[in-house]
Protein backbone atom coordinates (compact mmCIF):
# COMPACT_ATOMS: atom_id res chain seq x y z
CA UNK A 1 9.85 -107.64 179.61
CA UNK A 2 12.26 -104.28 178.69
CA UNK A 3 10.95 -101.02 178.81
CA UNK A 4 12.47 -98.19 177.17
CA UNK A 5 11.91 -94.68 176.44
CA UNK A 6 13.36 -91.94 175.05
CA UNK A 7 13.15 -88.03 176.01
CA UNK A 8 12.77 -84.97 174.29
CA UNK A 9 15.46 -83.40 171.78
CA UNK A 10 18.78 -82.14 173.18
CA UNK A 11 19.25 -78.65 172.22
CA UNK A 12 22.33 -75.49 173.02
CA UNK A 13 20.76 -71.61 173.19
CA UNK A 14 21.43 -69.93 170.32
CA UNK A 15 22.20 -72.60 168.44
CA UNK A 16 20.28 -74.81 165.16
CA UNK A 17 21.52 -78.33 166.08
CA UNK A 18 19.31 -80.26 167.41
CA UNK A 19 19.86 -84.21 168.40
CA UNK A 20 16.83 -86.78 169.70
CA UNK A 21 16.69 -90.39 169.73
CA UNK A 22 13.68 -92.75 169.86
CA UNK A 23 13.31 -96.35 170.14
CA UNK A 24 11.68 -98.54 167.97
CA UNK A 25 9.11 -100.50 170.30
CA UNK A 26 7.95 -99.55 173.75
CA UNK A 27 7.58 -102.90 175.47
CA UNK A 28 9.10 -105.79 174.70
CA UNK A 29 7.82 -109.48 175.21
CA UNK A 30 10.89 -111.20 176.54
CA UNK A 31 14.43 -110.32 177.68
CA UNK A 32 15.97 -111.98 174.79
CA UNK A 33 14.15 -109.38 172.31
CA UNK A 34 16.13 -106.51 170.89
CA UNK A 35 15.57 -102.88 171.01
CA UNK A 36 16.45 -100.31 168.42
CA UNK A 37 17.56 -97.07 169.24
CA UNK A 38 17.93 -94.45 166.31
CA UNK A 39 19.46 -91.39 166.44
CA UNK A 40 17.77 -87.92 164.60
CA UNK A 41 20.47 -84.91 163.76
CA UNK A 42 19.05 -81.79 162.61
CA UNK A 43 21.04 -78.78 161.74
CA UNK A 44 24.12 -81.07 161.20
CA UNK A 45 26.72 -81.26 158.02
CA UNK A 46 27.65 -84.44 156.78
CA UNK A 47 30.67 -84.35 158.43
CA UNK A 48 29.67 -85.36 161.78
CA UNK A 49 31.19 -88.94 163.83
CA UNK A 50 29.25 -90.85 166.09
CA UNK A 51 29.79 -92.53 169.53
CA UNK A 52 27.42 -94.01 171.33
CA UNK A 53 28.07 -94.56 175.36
CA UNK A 54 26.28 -96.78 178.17
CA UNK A 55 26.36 -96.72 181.82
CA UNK A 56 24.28 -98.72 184.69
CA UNK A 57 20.63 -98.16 184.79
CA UNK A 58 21.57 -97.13 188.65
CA UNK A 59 24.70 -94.52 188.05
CA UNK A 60 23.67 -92.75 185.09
CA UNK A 61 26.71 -91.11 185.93
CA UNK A 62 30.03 -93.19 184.66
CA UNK A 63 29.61 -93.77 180.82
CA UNK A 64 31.91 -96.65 178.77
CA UNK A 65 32.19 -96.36 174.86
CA UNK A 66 30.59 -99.20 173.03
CA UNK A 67 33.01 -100.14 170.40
CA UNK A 68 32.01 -100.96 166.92
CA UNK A 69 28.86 -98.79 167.13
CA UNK A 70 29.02 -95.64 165.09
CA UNK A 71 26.09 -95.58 163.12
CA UNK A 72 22.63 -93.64 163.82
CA UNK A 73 21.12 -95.94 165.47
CA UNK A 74 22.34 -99.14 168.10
CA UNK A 75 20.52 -102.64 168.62
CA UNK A 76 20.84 -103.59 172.44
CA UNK A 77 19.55 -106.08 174.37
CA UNK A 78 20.88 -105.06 177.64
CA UNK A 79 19.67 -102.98 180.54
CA UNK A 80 20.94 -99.94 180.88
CA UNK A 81 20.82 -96.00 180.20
CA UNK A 82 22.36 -94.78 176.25
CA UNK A 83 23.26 -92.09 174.60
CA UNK A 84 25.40 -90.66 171.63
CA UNK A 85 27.77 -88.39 171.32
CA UNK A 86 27.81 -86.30 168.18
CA UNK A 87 30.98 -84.22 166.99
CA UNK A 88 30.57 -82.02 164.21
CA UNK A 89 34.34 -81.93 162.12
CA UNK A 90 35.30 -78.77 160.61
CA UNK A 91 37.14 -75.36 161.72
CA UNK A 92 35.84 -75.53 165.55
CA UNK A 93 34.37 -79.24 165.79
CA UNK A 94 31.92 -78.96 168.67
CA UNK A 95 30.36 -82.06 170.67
CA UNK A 96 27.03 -82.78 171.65
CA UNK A 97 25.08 -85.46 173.51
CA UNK A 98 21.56 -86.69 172.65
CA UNK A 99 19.38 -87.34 175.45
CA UNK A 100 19.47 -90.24 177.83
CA UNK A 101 17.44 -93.28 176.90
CA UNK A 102 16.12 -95.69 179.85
CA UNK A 103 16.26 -99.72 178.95
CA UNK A 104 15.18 -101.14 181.79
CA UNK A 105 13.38 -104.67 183.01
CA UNK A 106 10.15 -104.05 183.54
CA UNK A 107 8.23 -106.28 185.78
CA UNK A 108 6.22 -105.90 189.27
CA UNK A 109 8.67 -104.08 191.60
CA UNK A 110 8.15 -104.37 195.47
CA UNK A 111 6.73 -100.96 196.04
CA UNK A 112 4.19 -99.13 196.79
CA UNK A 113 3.53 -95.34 195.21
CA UNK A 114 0.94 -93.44 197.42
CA UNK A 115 0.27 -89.91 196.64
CA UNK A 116 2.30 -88.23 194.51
CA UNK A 117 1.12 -83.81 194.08
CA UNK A 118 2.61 -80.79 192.40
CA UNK A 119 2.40 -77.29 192.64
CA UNK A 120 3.38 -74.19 190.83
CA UNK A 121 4.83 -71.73 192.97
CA UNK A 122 7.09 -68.46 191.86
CA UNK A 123 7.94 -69.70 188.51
CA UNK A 124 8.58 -73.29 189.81
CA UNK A 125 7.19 -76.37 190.58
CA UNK A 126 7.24 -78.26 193.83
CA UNK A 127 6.67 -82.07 193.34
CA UNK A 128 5.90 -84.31 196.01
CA UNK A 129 5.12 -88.34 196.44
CA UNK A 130 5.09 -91.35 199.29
CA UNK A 131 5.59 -94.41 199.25
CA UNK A 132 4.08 -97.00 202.12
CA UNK A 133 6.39 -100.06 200.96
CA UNK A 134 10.34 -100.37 199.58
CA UNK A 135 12.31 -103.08 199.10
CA UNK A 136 15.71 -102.81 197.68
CA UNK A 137 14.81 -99.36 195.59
CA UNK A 138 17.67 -97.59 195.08
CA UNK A 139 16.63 -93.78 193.66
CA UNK A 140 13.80 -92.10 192.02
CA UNK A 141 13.65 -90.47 189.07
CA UNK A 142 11.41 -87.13 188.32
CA UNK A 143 10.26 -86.64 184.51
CA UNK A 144 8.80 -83.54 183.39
CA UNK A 145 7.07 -83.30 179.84
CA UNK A 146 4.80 -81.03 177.57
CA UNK A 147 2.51 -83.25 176.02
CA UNK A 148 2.18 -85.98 178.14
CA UNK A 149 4.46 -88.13 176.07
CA UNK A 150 8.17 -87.38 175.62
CA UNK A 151 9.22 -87.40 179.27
CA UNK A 152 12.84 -85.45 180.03
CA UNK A 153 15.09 -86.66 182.87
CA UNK A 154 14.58 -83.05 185.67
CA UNK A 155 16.27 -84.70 188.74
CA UNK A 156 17.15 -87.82 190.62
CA UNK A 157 16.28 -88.59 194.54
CA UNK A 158 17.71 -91.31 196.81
CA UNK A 159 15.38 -93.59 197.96
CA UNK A 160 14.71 -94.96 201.40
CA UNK A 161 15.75 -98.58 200.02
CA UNK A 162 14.01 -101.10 202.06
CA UNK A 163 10.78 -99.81 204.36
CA UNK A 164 7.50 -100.28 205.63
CA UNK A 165 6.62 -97.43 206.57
CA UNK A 166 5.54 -94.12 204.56
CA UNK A 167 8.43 -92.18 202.86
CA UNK A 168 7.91 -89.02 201.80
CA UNK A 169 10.01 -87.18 199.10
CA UNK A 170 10.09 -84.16 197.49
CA UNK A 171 11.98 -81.99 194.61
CA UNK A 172 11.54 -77.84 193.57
CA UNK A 173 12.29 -77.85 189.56
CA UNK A 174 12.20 -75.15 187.64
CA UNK A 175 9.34 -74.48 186.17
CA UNK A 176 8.47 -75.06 182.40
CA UNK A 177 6.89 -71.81 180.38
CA UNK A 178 4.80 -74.31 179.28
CA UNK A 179 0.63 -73.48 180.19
CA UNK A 180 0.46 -77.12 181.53
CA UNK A 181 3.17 -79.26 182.42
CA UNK A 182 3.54 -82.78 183.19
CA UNK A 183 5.27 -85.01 185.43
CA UNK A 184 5.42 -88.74 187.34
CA UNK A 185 8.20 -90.39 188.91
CA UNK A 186 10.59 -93.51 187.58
CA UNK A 187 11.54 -95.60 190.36
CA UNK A 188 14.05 -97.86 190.02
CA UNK A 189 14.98 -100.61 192.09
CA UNK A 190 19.09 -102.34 192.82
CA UNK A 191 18.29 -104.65 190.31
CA UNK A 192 17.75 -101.98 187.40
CA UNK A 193 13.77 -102.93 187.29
CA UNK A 194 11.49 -99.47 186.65
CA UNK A 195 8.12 -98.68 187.43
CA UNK A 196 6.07 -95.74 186.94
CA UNK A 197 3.95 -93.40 189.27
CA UNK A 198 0.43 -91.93 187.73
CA UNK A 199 1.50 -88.84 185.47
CA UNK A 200 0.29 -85.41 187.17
CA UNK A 201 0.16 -82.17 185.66
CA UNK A 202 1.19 -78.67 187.42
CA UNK A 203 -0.62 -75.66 185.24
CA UNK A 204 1.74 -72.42 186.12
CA UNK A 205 0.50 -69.86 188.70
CA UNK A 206 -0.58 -65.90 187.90
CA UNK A 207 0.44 -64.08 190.73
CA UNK A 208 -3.40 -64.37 191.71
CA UNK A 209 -2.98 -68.08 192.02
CA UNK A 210 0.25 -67.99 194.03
CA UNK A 211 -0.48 -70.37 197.38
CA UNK A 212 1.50 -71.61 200.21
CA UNK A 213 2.88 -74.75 199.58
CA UNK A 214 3.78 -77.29 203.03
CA UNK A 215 4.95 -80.42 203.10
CA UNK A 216 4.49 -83.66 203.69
CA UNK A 217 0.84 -83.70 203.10
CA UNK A 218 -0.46 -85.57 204.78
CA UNK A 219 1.33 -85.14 207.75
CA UNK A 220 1.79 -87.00 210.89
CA UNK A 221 4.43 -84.85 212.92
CA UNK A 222 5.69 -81.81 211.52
CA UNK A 223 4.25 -79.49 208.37
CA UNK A 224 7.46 -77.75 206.55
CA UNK A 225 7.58 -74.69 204.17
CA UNK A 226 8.37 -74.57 200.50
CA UNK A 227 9.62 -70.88 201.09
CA UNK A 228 11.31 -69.24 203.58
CA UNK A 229 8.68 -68.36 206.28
CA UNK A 230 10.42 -67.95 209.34
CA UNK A 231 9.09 -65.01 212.03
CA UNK A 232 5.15 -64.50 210.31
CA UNK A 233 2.41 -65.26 212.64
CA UNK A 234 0.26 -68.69 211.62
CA UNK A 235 -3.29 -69.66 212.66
CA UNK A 236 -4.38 -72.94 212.25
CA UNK A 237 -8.15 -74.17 212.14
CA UNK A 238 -10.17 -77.08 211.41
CA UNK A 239 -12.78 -77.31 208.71
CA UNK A 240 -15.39 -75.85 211.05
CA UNK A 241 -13.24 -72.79 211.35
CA UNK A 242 -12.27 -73.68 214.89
CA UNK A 243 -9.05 -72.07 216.01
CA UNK A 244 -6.55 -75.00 216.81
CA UNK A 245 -3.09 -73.73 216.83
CA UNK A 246 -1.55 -70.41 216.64
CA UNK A 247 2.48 -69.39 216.63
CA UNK A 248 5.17 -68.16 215.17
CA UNK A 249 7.01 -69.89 212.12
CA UNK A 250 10.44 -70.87 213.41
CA UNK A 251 13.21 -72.97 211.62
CA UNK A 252 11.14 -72.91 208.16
CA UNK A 253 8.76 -75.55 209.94
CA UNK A 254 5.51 -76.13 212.29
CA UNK A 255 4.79 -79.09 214.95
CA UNK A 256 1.41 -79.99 214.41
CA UNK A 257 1.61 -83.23 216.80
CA UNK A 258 -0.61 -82.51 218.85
CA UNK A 259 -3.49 -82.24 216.35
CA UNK A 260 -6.24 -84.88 216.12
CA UNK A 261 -6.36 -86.47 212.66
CA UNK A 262 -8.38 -84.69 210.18
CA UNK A 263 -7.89 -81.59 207.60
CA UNK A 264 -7.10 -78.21 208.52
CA UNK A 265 -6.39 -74.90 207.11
CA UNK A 266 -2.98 -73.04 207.87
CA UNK A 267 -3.37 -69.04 207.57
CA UNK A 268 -0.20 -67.34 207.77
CA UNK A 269 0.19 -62.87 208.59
CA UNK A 270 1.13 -62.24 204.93
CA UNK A 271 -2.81 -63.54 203.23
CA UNK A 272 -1.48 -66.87 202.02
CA UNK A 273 -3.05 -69.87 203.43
CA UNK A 274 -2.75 -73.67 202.32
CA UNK A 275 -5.30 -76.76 203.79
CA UNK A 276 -3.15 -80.15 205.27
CA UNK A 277 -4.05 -83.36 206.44
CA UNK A 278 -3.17 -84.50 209.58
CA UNK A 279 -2.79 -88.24 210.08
């Protein structure tokens, strides 16, 4: 089965163009199918050429022309990440690039998504998943959308590749002005096969809202800090309010090995405070 999806419309401050692409079908039945992609300009003369480019559902980085295909939209039955480039002829032509779209074989992939949280902190928003299982996955992808369905590319992460243990990964993107904001995580394996994590959504903080944000969580060994923490005084207690731990934050980071398993609350000198698991 292919999967494919496109994400949301290319655009340049200051400036009227606009270029987005869509596909034609979401899922596919069979590997033989074909999948249109078609290409929407806005803002654009007539006088515009059109090259559309692929590279490997794994680089995303290295892009090849694909000759013959200068039209608005491009029938493909191959796995892979596309996108056009539009160049706008006349007195100061100027290029521009539609988004990326994802074509990739979509089947059960050997791993395992376990939690995956987000976070709005100081105008961004910190993003964290596991995994408990990998087997030849080669990088995640983080998505970030508006309305739950167009789902923009906001960064890539290297995976742990072959595991059995739990991996746990994190990213701090720049949060959208949007009231609510959306997000899951694309992985994809050596083979080009996707899956999906559940989608979350991070709503953005009023200063009122503002919290401390550690990670992992849950946590086995060591509790890290979003933000620069280093020298302020921490208590830690359990859910009873029983003083367990108290220090100093040193190297952005807090050993909490010694803790049985179970949740607790971290209170740090400056009023902010955020609740952990320890496992």
């Amino acid at each position: 089965m292919l999967f494919a999806f496109g994400m949301n419309a290319a655009t340049f401050a200051g400036d009227q163009h606009v270029v987005s692409a869509s596909v034609d079908h979401q899922c596919l039945c069979s590997t033989s199918s074909r999948i249109t992609i078609e290409l929407h300009l806005k803002g654009f003369t007539d006088n515009v050429s059109i090259i559309w480019q692929y590279s490997s559902i794994t680089d995303g980085k290295n892009w090849s022309v694909l000759t013959g295909q200068n039209k608005k939209y491009l029938t493909t039955d191959s796995v892979g990440i596309y996108r056009a480039k539009v160049t706008e002829h006349g007195s100061c032509s100027r290029d521009y690039y539609s988004p990326d779209i994802y074509i990739g074989e979509c089947r059960t992939l050997p791993l395992n998504f376990g939690s995956i949280d987000g976070i709005a902190n100081n105008g961004r928003a910190f993003i964290t998943w596991t995994t408990s299982m990998e087997d030849n996955v080669s990088h995640f992808v983080v998505q970030s959308s508006e309305d739950g369905v167009s789902f923009t590319v906001v960064d890539t992460v290297k995976a742990a590749g072959t595991s059995s243990t739990i991996q746990t990964y994190h990213v701090t993107v720049s949060l959208s002005e949007s009231s609510v904001t959306f997000y899951r995580i694309m992985s994809v394996d050596i083979d080009g096969a996707v899956s999906f994590s559940k989608v979350i959504t991070v709503t953005a903080a009023t200063a009122e809202q503002k919290r401390l944000v550690v990670y992992p969580n849950p946590a086995k060994n060591v509790i890290n800090f979003m933000d620069n923490k280093n020298g302020h005084k921490f208590v830690i207690t359990n859910l009873s309010g029983i003083r367990m731990m108290t220090g100093t934050i040193d190297d952005m980071k807090v050993s909490v090995t010694n803790l049985p398993k179970g949740m607790y609350t971290l209170y740090l000198d400056d009023g902010s405070k955020a609740t952990f698991e320890k496992q």
